[in-house]
Each structure stands twice: as structure tokens, then as C-alpha cells.
C-alpha atoms as a PDB file:
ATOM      1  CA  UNK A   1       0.000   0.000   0.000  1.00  0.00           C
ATOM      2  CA  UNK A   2       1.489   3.399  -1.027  1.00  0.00           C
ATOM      3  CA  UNK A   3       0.414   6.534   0.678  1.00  0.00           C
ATOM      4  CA  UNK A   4       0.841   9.814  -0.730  1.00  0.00           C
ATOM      5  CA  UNK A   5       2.592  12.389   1.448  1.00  0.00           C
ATOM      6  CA  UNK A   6       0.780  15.452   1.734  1.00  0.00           C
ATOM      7  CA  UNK A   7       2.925  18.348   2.388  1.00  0.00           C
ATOM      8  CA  UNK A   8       1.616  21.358   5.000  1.00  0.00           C
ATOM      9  CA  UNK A   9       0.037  21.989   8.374  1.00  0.00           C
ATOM     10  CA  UNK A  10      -1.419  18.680   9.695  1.00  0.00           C
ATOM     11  CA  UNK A  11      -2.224  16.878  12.809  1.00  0.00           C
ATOM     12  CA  UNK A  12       0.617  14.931  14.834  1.00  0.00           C
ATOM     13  CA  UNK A  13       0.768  10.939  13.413  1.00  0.00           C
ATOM     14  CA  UNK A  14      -1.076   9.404  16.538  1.00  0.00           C
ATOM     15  CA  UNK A  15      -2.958   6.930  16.001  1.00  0.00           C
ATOM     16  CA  UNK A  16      -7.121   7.131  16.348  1.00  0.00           C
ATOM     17  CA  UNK A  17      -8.394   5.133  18.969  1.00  0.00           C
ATOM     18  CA  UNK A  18     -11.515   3.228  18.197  1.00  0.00           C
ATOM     19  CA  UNK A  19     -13.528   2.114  21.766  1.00  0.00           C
ATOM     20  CA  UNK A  20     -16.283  -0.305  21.608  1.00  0.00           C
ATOM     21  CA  UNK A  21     -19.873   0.040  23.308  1.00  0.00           C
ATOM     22  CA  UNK A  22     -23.585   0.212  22.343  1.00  0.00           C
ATOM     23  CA  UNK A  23     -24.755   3.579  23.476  1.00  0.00           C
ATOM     24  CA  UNK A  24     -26.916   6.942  23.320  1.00  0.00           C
ATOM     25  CA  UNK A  25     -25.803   9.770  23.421  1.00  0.00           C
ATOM     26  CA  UNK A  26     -27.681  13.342  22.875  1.00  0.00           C
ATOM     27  CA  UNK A  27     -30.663  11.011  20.947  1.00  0.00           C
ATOM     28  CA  UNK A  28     -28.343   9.581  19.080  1.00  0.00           C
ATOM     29  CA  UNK A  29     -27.485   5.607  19.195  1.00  0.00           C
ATOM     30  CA  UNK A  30     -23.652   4.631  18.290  1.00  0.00           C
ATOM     31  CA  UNK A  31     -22.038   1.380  18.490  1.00  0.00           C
ATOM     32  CA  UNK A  32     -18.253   2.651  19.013  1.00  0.00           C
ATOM     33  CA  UNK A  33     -16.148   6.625  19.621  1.00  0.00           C
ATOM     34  CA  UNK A  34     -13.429   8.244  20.273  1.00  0.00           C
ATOM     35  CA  UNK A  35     -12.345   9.816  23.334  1.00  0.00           C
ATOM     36  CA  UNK A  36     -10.973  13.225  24.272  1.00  0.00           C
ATOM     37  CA  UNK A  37      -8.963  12.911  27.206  1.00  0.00           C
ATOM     38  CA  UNK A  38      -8.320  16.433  27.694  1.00  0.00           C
ATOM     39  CA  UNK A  39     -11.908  17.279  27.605  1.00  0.00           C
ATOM     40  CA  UNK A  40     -13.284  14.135  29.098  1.00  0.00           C
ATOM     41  CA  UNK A  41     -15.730  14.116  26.842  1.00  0.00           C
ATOM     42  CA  UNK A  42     -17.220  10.986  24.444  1.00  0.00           C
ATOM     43  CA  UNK A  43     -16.965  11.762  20.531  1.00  0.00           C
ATOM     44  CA  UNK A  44     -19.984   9.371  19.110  1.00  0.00           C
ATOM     45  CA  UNK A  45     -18.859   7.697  15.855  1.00  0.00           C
ATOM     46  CA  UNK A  46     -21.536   7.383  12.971  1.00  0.00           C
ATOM     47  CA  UNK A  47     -19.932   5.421  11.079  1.00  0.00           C
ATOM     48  CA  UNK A  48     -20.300   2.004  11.423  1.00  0.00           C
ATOM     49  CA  UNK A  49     -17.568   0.585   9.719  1.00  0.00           C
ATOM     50  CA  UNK A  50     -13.891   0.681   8.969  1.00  0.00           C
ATOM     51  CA  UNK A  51     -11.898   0.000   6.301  1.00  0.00           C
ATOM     52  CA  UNK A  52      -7.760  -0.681   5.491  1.00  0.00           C
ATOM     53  CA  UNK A  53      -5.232  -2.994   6.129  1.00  0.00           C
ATOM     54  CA  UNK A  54      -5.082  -5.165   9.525  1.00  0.00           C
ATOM     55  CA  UNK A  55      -1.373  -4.844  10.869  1.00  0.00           C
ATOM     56  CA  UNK A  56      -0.729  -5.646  14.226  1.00  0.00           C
ATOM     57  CA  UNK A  57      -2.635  -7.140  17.630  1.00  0.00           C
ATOM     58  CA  UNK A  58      -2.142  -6.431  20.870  1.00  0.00           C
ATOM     59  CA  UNK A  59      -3.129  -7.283  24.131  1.00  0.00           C
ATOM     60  CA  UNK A  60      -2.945  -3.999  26.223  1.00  0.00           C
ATOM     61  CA  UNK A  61      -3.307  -3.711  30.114  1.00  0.00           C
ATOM     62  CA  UNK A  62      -4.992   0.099  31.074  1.00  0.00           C
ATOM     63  CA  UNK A  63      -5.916   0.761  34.669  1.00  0.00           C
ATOM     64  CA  UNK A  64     -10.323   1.438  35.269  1.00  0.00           C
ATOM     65  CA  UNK A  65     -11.222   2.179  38.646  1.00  0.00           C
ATOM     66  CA  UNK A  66      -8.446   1.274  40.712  1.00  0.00           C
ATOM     67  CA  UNK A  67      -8.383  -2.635  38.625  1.00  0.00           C
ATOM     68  CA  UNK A  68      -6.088  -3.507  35.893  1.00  0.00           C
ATOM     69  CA  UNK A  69      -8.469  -4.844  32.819  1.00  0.00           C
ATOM     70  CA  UNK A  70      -6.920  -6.194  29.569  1.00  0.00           C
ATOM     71  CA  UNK A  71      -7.596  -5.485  25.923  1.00  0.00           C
ATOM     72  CA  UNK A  72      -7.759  -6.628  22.767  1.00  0.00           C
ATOM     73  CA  UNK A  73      -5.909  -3.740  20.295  1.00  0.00           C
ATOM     74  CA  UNK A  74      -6.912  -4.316  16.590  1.00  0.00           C
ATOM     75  CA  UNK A  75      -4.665  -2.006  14.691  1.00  0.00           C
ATOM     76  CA  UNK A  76      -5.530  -0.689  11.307  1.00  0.00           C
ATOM     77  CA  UNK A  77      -3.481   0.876   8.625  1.00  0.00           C
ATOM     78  CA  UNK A  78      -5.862   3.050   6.431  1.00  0.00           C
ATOM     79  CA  UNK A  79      -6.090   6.681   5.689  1.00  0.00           C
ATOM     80  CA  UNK A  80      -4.623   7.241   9.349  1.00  0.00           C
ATOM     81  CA  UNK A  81      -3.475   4.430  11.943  1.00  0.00           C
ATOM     82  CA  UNK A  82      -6.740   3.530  13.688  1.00  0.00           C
ATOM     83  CA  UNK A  83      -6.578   1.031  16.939  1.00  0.00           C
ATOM     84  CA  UNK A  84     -10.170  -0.578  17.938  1.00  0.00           C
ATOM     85  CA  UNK A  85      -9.932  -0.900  21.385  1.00  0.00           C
ATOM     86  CA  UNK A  86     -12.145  -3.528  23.234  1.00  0.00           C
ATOM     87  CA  UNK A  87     -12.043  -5.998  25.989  1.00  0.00           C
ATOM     88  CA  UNK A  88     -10.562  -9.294  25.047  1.00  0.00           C
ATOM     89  CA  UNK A  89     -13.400 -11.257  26.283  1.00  0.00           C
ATOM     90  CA  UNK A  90     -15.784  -8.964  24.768  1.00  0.00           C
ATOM     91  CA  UNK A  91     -18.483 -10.628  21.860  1.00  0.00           C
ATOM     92  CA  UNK A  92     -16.476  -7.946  19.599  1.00  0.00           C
ATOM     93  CA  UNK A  93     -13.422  -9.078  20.224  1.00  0.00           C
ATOM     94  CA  UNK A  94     -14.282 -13.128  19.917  1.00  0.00           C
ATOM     95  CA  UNK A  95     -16.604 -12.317  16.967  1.00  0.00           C
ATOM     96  CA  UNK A  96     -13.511 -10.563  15.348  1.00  0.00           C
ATOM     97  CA  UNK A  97     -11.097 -13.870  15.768  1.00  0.00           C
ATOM     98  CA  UNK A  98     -13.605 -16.014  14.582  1.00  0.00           C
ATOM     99  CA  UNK A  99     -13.483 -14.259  11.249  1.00  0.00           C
ATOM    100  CA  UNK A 100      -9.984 -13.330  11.112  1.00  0.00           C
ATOM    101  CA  UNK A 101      -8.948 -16.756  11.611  1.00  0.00           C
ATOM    102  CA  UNK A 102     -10.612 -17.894   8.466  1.00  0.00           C
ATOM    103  CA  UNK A 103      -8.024 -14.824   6.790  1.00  0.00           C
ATOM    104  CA  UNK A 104      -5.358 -16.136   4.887  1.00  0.00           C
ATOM    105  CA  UNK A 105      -3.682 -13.017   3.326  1.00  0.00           C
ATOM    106  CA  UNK A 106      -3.250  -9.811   5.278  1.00  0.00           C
ATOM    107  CA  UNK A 107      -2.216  -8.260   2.571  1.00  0.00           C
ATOM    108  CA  UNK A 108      -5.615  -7.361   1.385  1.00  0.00           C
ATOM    109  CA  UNK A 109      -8.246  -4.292   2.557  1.00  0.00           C
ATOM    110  CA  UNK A 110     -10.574  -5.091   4.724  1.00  0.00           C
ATOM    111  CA  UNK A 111     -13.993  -3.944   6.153  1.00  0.00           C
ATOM    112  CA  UNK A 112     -14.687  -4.386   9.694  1.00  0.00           C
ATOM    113  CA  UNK A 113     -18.132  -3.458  11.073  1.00  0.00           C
ATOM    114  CA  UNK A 114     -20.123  -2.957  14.324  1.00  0.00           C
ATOM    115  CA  UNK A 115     -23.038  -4.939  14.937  1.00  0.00           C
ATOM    116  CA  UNK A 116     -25.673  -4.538  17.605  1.00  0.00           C
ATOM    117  CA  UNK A 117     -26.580  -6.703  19.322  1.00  0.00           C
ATOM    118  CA  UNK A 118     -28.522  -7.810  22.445  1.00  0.00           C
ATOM    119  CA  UNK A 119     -28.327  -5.824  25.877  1.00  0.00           C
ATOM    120  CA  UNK A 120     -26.134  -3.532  24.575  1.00  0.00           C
ATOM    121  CA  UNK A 121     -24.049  -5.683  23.383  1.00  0.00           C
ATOM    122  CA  UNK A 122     -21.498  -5.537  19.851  1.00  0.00           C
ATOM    123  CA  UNK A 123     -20.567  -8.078  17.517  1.00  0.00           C
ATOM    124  CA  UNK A 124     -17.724  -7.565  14.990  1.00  0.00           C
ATOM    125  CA  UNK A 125     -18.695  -8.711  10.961  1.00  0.00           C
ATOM    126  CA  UNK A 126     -15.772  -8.816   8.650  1.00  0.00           C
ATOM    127  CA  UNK A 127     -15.935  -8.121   5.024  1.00  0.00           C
ATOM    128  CA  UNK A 128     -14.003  -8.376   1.835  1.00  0.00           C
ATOM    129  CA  UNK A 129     -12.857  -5.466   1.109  1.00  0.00           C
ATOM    130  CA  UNK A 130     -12.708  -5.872  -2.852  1.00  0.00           C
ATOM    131  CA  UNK A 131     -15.417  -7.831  -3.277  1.00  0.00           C
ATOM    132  CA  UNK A 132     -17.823  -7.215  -0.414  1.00  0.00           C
ATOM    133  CA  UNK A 133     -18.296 -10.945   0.705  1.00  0.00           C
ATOM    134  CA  UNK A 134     -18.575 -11.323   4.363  1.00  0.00           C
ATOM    135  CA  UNK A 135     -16.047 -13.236   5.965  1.00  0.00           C
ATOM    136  CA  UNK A 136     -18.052 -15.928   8.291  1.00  0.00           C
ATOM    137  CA  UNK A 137     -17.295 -19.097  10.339  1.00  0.00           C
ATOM    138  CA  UNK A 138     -19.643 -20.808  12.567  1.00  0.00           C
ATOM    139  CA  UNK A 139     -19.969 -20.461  16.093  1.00  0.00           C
ATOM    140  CA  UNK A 140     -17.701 -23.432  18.088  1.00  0.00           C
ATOM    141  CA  UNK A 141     -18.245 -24.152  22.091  1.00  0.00           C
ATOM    142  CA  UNK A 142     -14.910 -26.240  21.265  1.00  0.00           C
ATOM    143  CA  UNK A 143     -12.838 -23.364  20.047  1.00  0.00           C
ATOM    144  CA  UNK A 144      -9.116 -23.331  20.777  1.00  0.00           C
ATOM    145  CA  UNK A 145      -8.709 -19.278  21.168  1.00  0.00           C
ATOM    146  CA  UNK A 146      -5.019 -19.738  21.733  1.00  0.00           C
ATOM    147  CA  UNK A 147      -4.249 -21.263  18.625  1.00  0.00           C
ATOM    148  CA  UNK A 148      -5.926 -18.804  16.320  1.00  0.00           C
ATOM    149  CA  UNK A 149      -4.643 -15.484  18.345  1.00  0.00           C
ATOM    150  CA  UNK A 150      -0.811 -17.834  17.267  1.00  0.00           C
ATOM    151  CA  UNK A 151      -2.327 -18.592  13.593  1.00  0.00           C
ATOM    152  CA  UNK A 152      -3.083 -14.931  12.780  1.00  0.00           C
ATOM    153  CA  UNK A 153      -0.180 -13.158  13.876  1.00  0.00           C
ATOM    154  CA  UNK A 154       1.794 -15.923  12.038  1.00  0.00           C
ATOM    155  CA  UNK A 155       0.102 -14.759   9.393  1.00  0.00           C
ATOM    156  CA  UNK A 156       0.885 -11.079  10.089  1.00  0.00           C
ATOM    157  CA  UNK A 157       4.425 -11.883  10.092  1.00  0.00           C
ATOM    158  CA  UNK A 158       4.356 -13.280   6.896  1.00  0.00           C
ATOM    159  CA  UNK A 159       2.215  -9.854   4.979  1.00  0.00           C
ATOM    160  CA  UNK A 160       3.825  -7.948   2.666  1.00  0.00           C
ATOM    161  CA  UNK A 161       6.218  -5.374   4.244  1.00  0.00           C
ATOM    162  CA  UNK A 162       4.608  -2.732   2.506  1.00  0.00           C
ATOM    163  CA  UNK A 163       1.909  -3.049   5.055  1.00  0.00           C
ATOM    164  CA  UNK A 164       2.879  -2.058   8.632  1.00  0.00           C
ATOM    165  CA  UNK A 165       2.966  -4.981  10.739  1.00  0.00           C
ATOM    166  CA  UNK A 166       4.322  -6.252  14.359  1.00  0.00           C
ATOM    167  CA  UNK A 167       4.891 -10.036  13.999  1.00  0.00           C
ATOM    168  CA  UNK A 168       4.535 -11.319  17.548  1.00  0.00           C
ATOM    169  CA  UNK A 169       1.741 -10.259  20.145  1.00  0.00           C
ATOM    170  CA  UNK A 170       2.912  -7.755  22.195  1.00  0.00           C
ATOM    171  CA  UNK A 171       1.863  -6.675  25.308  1.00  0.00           C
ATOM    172  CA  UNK A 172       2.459  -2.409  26.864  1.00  0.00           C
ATOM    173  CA  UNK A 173       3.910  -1.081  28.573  1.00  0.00           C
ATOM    174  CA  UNK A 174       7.407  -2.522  27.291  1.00  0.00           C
ATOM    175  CA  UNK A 175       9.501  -0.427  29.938  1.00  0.00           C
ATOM    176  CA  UNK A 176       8.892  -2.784  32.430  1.00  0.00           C
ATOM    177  CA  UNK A 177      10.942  -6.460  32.908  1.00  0.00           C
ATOM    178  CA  UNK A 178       9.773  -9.198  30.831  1.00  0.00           C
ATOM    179  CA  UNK A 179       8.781 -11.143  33.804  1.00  0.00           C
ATOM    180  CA  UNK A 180       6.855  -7.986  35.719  1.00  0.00           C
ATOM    181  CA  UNK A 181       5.186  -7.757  32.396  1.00  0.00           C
ATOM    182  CA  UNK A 182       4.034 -11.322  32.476  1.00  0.00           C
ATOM    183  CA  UNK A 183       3.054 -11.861  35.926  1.00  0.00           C
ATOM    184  CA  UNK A 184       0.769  -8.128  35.641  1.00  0.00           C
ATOM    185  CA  UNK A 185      -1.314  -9.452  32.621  1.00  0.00           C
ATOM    186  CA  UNK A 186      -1.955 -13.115  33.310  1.00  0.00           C
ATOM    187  CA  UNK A 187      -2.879 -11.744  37.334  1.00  0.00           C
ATOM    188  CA  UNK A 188      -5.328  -9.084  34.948  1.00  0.00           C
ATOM    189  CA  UNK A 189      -6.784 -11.518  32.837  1.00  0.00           C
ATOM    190  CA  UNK A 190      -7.102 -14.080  36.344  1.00  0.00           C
ATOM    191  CA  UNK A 191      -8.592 -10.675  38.087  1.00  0.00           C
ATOM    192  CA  UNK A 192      -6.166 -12.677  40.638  1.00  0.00           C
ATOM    193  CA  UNK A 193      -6.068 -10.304  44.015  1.00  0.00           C
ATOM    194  CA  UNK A 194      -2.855  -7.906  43.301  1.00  0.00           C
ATOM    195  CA  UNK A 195      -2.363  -8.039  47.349  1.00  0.00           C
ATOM    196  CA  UNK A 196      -2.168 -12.199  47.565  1.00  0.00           C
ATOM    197  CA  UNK A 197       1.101 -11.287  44.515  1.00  0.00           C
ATOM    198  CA  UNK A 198       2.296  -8.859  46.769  1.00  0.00           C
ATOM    199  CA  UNK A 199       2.287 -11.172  49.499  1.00  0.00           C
ATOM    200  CA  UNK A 200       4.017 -14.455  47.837  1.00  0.00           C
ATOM    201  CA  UNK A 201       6.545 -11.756  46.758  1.00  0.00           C
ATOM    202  CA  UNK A 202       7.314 -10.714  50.392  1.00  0.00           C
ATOM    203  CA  UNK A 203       7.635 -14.336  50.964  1.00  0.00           C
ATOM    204  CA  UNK A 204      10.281 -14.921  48.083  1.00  0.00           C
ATOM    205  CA  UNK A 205      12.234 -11.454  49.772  1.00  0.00           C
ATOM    206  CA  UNK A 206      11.318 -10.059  45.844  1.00  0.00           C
ATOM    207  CA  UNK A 207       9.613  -6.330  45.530  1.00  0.00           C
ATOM    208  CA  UNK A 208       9.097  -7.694  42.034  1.00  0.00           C
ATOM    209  CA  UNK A 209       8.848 -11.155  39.559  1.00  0.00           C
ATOM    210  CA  UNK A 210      11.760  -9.897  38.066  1.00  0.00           C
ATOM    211  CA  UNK A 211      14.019 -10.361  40.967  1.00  0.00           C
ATOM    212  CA  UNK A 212      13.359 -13.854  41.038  1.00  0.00           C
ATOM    213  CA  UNK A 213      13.896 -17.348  39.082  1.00  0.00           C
ATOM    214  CA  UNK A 214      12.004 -17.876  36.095  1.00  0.00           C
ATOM    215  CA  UNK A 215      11.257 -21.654  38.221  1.00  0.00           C
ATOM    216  CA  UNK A 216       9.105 -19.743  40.332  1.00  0.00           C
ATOM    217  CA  UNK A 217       7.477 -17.538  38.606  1.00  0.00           C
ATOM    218  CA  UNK A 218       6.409 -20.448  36.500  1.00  0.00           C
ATOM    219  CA  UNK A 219       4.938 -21.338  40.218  1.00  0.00           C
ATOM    220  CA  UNK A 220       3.022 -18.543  40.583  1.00  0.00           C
ATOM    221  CA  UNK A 221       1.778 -18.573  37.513  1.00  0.00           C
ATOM    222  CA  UNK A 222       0.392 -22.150  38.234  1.00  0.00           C
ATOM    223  CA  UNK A 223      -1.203 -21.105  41.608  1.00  0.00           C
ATOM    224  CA  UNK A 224      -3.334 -18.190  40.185  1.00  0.00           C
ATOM    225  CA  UNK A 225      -4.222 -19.892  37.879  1.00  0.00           C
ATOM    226  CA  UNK A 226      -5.445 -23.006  39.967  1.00  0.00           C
ATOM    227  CA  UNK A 227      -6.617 -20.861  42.248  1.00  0.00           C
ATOM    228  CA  UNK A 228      -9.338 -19.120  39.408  1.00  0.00           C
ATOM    229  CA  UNK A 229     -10.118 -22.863  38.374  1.00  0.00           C
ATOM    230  CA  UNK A 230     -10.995 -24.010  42.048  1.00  0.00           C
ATOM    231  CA  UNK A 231     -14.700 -23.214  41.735  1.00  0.00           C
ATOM    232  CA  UNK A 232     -14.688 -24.655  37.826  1.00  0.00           C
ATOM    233  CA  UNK A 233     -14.045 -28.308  38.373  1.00  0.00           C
ATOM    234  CA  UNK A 234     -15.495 -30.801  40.339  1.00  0.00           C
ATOM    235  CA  UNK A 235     -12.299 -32.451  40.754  1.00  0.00           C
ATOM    236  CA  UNK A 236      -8.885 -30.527  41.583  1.00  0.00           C
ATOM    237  CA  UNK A 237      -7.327 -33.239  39.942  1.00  0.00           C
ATOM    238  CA  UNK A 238      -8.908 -32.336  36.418  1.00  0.00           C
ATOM    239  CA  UNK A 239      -8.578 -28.384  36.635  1.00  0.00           C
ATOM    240  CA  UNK A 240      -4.404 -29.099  37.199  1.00  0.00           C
ATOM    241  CA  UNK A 241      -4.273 -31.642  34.464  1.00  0.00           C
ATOM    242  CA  UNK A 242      -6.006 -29.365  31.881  1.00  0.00           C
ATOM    243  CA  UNK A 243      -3.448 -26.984  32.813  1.00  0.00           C
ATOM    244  CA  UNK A 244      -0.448 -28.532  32.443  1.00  0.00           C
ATOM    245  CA  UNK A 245      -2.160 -30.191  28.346  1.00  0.00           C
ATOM    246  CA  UNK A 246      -4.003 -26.585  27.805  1.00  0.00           C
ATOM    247  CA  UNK A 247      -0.722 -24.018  29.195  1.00  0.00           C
ATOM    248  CA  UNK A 248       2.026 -25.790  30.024  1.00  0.00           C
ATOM    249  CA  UNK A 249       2.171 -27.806  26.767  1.00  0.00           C
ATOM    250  CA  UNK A 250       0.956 -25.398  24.616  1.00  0.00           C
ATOM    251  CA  UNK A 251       3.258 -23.118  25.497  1.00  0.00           C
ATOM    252  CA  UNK A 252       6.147 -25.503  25.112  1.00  0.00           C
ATOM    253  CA  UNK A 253       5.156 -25.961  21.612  1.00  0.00           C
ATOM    254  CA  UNK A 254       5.343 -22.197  21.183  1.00  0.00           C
ATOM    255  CA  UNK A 255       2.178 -21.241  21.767  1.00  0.00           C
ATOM    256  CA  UNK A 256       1.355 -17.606  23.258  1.00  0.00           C
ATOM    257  CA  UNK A 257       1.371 -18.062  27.658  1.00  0.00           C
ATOM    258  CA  UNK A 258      -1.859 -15.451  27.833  1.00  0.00           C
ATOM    259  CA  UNK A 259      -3.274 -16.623  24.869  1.00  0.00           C
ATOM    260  CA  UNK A 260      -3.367 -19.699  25.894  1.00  0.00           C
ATOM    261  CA  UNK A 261      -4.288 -19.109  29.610  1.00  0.00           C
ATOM    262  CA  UNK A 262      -7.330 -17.656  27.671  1.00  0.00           C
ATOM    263  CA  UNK A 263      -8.734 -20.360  26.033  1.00  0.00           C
ATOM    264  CA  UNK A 264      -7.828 -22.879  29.176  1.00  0.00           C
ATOM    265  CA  UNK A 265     -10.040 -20.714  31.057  1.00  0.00           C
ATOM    266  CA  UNK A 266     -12.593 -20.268  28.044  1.00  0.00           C
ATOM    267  CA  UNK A 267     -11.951 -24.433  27.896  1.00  0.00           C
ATOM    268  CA  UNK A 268     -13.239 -24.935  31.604  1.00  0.00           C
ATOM    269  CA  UNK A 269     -15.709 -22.200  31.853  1.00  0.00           C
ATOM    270  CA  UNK A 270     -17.738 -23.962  28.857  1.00  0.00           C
ATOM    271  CA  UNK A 271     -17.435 -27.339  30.608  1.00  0.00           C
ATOM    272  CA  UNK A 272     -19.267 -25.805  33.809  1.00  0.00           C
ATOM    273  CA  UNK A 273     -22.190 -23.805  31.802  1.00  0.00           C
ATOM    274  CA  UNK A 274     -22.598 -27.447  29.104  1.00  0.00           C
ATOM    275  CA  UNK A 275     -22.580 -29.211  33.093  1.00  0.00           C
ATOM    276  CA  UNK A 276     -25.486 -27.067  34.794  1.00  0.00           C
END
């Protein structure tokens, strides 16, 4: 894709942040906006779609109301950089994957679109850019979310350079230690209590992950996430041996850690409901 540079007064090259929700505002129903931080003030969207070139995901952690919640960054190379913000376990974000997954070259426009749907809720369609066809794949209790989140950004390593793109998934902020990083999102995605971290830290004499052996970390790692599981399984046994074929394996293979904490968690939460 070749953009022409326009010469003269413009704005600075930030991106435009998309954010996701079914709303009213001033009579007027939208289904995503922008932001103005300065003026704390919502900026209603009409349009419902968005078209250009899908470069990079990413799964972001940003601070709400005193709790750490993690997103799902779909970044868009079109006239300007555009990055749809939503929650990763949002119907948006889920509805996205399904139909990205079925993608096999990146290197082609697309059309994404906001659905409404029920109870305020937003679904994502996906289109053809070119030739208008919508991208669709059928609805799975079974899915494996970790291995298409590894499938498509596989694939976005492979796109034509000519199209901005970030192979691997990244996670922000990237000033912090690998291992601080790590332990922050998977305890987000958990909603694991930041004071029980705090706590096994002061027990390891560590401030922070990064002071201590990757060994234990692994541990940790392993205990929130058995702990989130406790109420999923009707047998301790299963919930620890789903984690070691559904994380520990996966990852070993080369499989995203927080992608695939994701779907083991999507895995066992779609046992209990199918159980009730």
C-alpha cells in the first residue's frame, strides 16, 4: 500500500483510537467513539464501519477504577493508523477472531463493522474489502482461542512489508521487565487479588517477579491460575491436568502463555455452563 505524502500543516501521526460500546448519546445511538482525554468528553462515531489494512494485535493492560483490565488492540493501517480498542473477552473481540482466523492473506483491505446486538451488546462482521463478501465461520463451544490469536499473527508476520505490521503479540507497557510484564497481565486476565502477589513476593524477599527465578514464577503462575479454576471443576485433579495439556504444553510448543491461559479458562468455563 502506497500513501501519498501530503505536504503542509497537519495533525501529529497518533494513532485514532476506536472504543467499543452500544450507546446513546444526545438522541443519538452509536455502536463505538473516540475519546478526548483532555476534555473528558465521548466523541460518538456514525460510522459504522472501517476499512484498510489489519497490521498488528495487541493485548494492552490500562488501569479502570483502581483494577487492571486487559484489551484486545486491533490495529488498522488506512487513511490514518486507527486502533479498535475492546475488551478481550468482549463478543467484539471473539466475533472478530472467529473471522480473522478464516483470513489467509493480510495483505488485502478489509472492512470491519459494528453490529448490535442484544443488551447492549457488539458483535464484529468482517468483510471483503474488494469484493464485499462477508467473511463468516460458525460459532464453536470447542474453540481453541489460543491457537488462532498464534495462527493470525503468524500470518501477520508473513504480509507484505509494505503493510505495517508487528509479527509477535505484544503486550504495553514494554519499559517494564519481561517477567513484571508477564506476571501483571496473566494476574489481569485471572482478576487474581494484586495483594495475595504482593504477598508471595514478600515471601520470596522479591519487591518484584523480576528479581526472582524464572522456576518460580512459573509457580506462581500455576497457583493463580489453579486458584481461578478451584470453583470450575469438580475435581482438583482435572482443573491441574487441563493446565499442564491446555498451558504448560501449549506453550512448550510455542504457543502464546496469555493466549493460551485464555482459552484454558474459556476451555473450563464452557465445561461448567454445558454441566449445569
Amino acid at each position: 500500500m502506497v500513501t501519498e505524502i501530503k505536504l503542509g500543516l497537519c495533525n501529529p501521526p497518533e494513532p485514532i483510537y476506536l472504543y467499543v460500546k452500544n450507546a446513546e448519546l444526545g438522541g443519538e445511538s452509536y455502536l463505538w467513539y473516540h475519546y478526548d482525554i483532555g476534555k473528558e468528553k465521548t466523541i460518538p462515531v456514525p460510522q459504522r464501519a472501517l476499512t484498510g489494512y489489519l497490521s498488528e494485535l495487541r493485548l494492552t493492560t490500562k488501569e479502570f477504577k483502581g483494577k487492571d483490565n486487559l484489551k484486545l488492540d486491533i490495529v488498522v493501517s488506512a487513511d490514518e493508523l486507527y486502533v479498535i480498542r475492546t475488551g478481550i473477552e468482549t463478543n467484539f473481540a471473539k466475533s472478530f477472531l472467529l473471522a480473522a482466523s478464516l483470513i489467509q492473506d493480510f495483505s488485502k483491505p478489509l472492512i470491519i463493522v459494528a453490529n448490535a446486538g442484544d443488551e447492549n451488546t457488539v458483535f464484529c462482521n468482517l468483510y471483503d474489502a474488494a469484493s464485499k463478501t462477508k467473511i463468516y465461520r460458525e460459532w464453536n463451544r470447542d474453540l481453541d482461542w489460543a491457537t488462532i490469536i498464534h495462527d493470525i499473527q503468524s500470518l501477520l508476520g508473513g504480509t507484505s512489508s509494505t503493510i505495517p505490521s508487528t509479527p509477535k503479540l505484544s503486550v504495553v507497557p514494554q519499559a517494564l521487565h519481561p517477567q513484571d510484564i508477564r506476571v501483571k497481565n496473566i494476574r489481569t486476565l485471572l482478576d487474581y487479588p494484586l495483594d495475595l502477589v504482593k504477598e508471595w513476593l514478600q515471601f520470596q524477599n522479591a519487591i518484584n517477579p523480576s528479581q526472582l527465578d524464572i522456576s518460580k514464577i512459573d509457580s506462581l503462575v500455576k497457583t493463580m491460575c489453579l486458584a481461578w479454576a478451584s470453583d470450575k471443576c469438580d475435581h482438583p485433579n482435572h482443573a491441574e491436568s487441563s493446565y499442564q495439556k491446555e498451558v504448560i504444553d501449549a506453550v512448550a510448543s510455542g504457543a502464546d502463555e496469555l493466549a493460551a491461559i485464555s482459552a484454558w479458562m474459556q476451555e473450563l468455563q464452557t465445561a461448567k455452563t454445558g454441566a449445569v
